[in-house]
N, C-alpha and C. Protein backbone atom coordinates (compact mmCIF):
# COMPACT_ATOMS: atom_id res chain seq x y z
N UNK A 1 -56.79 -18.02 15.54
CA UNK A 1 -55.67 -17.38 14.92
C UNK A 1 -54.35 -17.91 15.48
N UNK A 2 -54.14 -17.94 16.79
CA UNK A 2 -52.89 -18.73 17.17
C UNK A 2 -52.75 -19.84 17.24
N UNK A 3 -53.73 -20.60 16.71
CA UNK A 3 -53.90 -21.87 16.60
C UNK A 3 -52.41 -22.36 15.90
N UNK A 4 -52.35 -21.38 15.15
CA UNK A 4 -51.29 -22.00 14.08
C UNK A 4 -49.76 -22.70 14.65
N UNK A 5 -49.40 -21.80 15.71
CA UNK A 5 -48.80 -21.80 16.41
C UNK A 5 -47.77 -22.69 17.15
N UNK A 6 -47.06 -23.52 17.15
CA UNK A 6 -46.60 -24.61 18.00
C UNK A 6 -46.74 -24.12 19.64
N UNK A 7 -46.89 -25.82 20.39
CA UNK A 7 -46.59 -25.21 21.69
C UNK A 7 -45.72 -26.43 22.38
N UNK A 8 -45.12 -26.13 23.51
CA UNK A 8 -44.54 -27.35 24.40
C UNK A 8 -43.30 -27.36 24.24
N UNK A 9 -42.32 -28.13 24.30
CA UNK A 9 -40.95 -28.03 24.31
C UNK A 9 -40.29 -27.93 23.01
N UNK A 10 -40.95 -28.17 22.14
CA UNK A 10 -40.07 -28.42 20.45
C UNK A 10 -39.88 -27.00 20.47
N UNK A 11 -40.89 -25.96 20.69
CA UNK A 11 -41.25 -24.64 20.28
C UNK A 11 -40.08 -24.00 20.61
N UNK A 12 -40.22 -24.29 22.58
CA UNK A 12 -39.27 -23.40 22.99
C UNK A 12 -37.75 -23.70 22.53
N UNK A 13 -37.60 -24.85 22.42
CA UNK A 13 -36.00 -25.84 21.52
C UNK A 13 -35.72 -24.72 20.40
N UNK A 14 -36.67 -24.44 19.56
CA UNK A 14 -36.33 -23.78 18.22
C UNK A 14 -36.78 -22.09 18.69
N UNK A 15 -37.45 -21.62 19.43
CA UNK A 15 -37.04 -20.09 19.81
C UNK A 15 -35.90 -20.18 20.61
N UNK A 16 -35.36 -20.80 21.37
CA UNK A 16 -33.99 -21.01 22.17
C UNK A 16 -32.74 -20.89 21.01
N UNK A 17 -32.94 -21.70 19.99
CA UNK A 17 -31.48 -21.80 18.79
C UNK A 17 -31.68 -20.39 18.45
N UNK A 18 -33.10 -20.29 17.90
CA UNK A 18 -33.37 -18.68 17.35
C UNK A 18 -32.80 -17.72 17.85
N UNK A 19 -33.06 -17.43 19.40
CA UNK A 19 -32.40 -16.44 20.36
C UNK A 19 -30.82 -16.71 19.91
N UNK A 20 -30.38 -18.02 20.26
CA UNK A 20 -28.69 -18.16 20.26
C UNK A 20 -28.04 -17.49 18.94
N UNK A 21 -28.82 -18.07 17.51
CA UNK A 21 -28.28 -17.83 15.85
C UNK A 21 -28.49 -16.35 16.01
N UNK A 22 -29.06 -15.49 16.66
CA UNK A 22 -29.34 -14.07 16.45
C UNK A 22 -28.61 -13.18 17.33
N UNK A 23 -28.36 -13.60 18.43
CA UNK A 23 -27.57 -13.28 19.35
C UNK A 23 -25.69 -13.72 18.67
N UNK A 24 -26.00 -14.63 18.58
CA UNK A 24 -24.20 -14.73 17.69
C UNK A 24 -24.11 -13.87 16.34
N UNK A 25 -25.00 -13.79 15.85
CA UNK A 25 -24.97 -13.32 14.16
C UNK A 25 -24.43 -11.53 15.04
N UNK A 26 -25.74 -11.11 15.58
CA UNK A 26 -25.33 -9.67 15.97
C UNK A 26 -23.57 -9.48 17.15
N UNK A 27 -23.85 -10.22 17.80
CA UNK A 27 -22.41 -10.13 18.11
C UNK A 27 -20.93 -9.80 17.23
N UNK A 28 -21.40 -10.68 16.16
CA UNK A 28 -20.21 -10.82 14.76
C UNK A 28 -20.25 -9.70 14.47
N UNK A 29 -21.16 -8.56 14.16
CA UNK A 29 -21.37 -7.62 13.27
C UNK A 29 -20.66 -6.37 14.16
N UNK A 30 -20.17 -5.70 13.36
CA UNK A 30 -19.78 -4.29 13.95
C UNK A 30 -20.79 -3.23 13.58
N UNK A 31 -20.93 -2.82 14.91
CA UNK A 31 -22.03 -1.96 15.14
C UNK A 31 -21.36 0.16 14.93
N UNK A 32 -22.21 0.79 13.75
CA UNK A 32 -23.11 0.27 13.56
C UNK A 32 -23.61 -0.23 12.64
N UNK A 33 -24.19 -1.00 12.04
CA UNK A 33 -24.35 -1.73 10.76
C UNK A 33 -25.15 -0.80 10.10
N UNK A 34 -25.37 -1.19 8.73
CA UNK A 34 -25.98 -0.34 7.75
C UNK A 34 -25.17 0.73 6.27
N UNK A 35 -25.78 1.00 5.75
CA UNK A 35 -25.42 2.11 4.51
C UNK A 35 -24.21 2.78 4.80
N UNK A 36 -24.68 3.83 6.13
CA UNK A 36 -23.82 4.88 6.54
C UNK A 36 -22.58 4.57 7.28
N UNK A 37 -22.59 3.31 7.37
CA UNK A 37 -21.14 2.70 8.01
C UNK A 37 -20.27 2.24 7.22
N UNK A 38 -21.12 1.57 6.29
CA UNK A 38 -20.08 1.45 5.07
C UNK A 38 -19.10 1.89 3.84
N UNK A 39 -20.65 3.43 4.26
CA UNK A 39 -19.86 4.37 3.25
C UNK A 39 -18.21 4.73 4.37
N UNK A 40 -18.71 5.00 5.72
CA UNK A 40 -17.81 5.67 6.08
C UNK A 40 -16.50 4.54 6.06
N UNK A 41 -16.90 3.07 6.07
CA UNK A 41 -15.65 2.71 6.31
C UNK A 41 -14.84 2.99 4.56
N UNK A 42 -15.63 3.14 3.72
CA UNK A 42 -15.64 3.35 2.18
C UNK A 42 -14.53 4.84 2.27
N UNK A 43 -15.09 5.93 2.70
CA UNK A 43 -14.50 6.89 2.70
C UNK A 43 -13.08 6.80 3.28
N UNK A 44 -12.61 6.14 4.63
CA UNK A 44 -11.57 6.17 5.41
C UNK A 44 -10.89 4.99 4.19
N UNK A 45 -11.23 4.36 4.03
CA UNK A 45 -10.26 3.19 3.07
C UNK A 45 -9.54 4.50 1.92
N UNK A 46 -10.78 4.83 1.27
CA UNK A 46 -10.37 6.22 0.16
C UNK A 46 -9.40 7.37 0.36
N UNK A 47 -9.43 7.35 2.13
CA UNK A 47 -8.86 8.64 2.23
C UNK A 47 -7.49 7.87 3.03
N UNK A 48 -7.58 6.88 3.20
CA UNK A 48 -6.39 5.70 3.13
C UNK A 48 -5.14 5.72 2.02
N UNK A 49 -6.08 5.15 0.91
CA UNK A 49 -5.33 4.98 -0.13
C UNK A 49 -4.73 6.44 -1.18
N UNK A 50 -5.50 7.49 -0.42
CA UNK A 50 -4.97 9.21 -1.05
C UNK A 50 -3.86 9.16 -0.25
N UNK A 51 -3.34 9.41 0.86
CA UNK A 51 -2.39 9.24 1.70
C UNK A 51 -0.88 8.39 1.24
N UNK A 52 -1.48 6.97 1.18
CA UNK A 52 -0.51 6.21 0.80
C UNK A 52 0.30 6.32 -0.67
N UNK A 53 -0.96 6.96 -1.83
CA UNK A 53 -0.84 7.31 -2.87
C UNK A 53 0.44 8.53 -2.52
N UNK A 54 0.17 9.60 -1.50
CA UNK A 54 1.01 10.85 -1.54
C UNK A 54 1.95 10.41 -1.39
N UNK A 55 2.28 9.54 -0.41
CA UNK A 55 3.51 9.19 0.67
C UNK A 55 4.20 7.87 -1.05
N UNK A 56 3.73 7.86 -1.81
CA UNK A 56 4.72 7.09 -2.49
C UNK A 56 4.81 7.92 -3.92
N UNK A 57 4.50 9.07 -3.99
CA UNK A 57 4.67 10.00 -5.03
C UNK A 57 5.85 10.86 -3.95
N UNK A 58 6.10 10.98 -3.17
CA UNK A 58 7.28 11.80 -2.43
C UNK A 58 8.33 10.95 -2.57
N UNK A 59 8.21 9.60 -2.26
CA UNK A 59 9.23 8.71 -2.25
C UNK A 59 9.61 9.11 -4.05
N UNK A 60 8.78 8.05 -4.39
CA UNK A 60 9.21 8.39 -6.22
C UNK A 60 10.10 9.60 -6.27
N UNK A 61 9.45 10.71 -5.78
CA UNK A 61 10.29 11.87 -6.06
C UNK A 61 11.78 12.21 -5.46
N UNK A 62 11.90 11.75 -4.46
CA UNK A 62 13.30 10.97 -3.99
C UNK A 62 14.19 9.82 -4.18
N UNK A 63 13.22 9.39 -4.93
CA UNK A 63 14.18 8.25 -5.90
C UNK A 63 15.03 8.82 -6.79
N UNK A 64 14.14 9.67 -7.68
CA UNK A 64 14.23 9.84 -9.11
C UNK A 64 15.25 11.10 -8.47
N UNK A 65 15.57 11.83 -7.76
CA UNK A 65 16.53 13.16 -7.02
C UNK A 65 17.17 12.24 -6.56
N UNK A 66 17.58 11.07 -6.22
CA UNK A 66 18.52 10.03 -5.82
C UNK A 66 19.24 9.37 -6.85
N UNK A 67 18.21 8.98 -8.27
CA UNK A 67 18.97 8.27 -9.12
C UNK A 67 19.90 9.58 -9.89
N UNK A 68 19.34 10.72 -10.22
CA UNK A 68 19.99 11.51 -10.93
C UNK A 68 21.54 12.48 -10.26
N UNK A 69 20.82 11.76 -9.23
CA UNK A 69 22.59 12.58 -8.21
C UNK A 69 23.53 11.19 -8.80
N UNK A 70 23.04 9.95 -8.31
CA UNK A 70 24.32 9.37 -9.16
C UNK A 70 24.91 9.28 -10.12
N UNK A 71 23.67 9.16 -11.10
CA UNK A 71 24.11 9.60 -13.06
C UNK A 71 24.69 10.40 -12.65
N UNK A 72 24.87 11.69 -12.04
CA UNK A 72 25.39 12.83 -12.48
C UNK A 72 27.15 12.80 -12.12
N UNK A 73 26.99 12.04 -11.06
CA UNK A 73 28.24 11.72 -10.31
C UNK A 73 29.10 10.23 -11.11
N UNK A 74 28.44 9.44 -11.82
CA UNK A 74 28.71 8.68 -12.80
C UNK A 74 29.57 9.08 -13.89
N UNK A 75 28.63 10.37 -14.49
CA UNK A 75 28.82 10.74 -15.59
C UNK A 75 30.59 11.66 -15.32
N UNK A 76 30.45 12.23 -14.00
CA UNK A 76 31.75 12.95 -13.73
C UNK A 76 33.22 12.00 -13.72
N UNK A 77 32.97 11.09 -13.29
CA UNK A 77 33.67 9.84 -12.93
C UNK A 77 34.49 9.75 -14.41
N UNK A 78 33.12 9.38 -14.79
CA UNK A 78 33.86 8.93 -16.20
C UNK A 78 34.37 9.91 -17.50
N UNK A 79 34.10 11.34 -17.26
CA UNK A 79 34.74 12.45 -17.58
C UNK A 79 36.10 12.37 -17.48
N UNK A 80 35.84 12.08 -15.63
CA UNK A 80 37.40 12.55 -15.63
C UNK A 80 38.50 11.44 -15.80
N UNK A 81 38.27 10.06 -15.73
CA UNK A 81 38.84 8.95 -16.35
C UNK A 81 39.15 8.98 -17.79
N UNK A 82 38.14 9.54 -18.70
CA UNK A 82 38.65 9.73 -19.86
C UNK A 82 39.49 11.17 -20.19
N UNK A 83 39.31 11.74 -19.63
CA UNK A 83 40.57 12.93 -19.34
C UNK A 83 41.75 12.41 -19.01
N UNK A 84 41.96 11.83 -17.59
CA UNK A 84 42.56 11.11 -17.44
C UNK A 84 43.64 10.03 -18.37
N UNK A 85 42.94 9.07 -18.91
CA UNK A 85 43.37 8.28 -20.56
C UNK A 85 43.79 8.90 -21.57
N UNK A 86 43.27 10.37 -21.70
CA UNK A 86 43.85 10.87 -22.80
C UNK A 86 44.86 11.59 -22.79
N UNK A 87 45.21 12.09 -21.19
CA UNK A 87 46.51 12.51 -21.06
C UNK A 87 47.20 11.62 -21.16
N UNK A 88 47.26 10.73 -20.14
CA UNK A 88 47.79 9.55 -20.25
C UNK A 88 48.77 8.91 -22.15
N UNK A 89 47.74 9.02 -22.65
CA UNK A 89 48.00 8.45 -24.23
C UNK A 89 48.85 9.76 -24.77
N UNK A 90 48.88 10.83 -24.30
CA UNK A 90 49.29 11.97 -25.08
C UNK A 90 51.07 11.73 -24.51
N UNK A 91 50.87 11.46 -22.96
CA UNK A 91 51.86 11.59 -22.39
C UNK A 91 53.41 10.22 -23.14
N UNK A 92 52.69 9.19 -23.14
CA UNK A 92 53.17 8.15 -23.80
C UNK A 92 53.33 8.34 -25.85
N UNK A 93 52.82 8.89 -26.00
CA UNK A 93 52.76 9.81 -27.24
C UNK A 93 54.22 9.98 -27.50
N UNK A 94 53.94 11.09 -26.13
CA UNK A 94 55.27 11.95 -26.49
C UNK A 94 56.72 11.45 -26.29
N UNK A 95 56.49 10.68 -25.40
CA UNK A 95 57.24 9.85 -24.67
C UNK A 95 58.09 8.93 -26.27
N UNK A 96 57.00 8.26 -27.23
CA UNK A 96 57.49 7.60 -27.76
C UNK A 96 57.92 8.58 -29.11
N UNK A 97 57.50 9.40 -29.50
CA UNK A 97 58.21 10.22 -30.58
C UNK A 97 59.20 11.13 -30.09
N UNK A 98 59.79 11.55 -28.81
CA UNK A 98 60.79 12.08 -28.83
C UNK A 98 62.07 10.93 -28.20
């Protein structure tokens, strides 16, 4: 039965790489490997991107309470400039018919 077997130095040459390729492969890997690690790194990415999702729906919402303070302050501006102009024109108005 073990005949099959290699023996002598080639053998140990190629269980020696074997040991090394298996010993480096597991080194690479973050332990612990498997299903349940992946889900979890699965879950933390998920509960990652809920977070980042919140934190840029608050922003948005401070944008949009940022852009509408200026329209609003825009819109006054130019209220009172055209108030402004139309006295202005009334004043010269009068100016020129009396």
């Amino acid at each position: 039965m073990f005949d099959k077997f290699e023996s002598g130095k080639n053998r140990e040459e190629k269980i020696d790489k074997f040991l090394d390729i298996l010993a480096w492969y597991h080194s690479q890997k973050e332990t612990p490997t498997g299903l349940y690690s992946k889900i979890g790194k699965i879950e933390e990415r998920v509960s990652e991107l809920n977070k980042n999702l919140s934190d840029a729906n608050q922003s948005s919402d401070r944008l949009t309470k940022a852009l509408n303070r200026i329209t609003l302050a825009g819109v006054i501006v130019a209220a009172l400039s055209l108030i402004v102009a139309i006295v202005a024109i009334i004043l010269q108005a009068e100016r020129i018919f009396n």
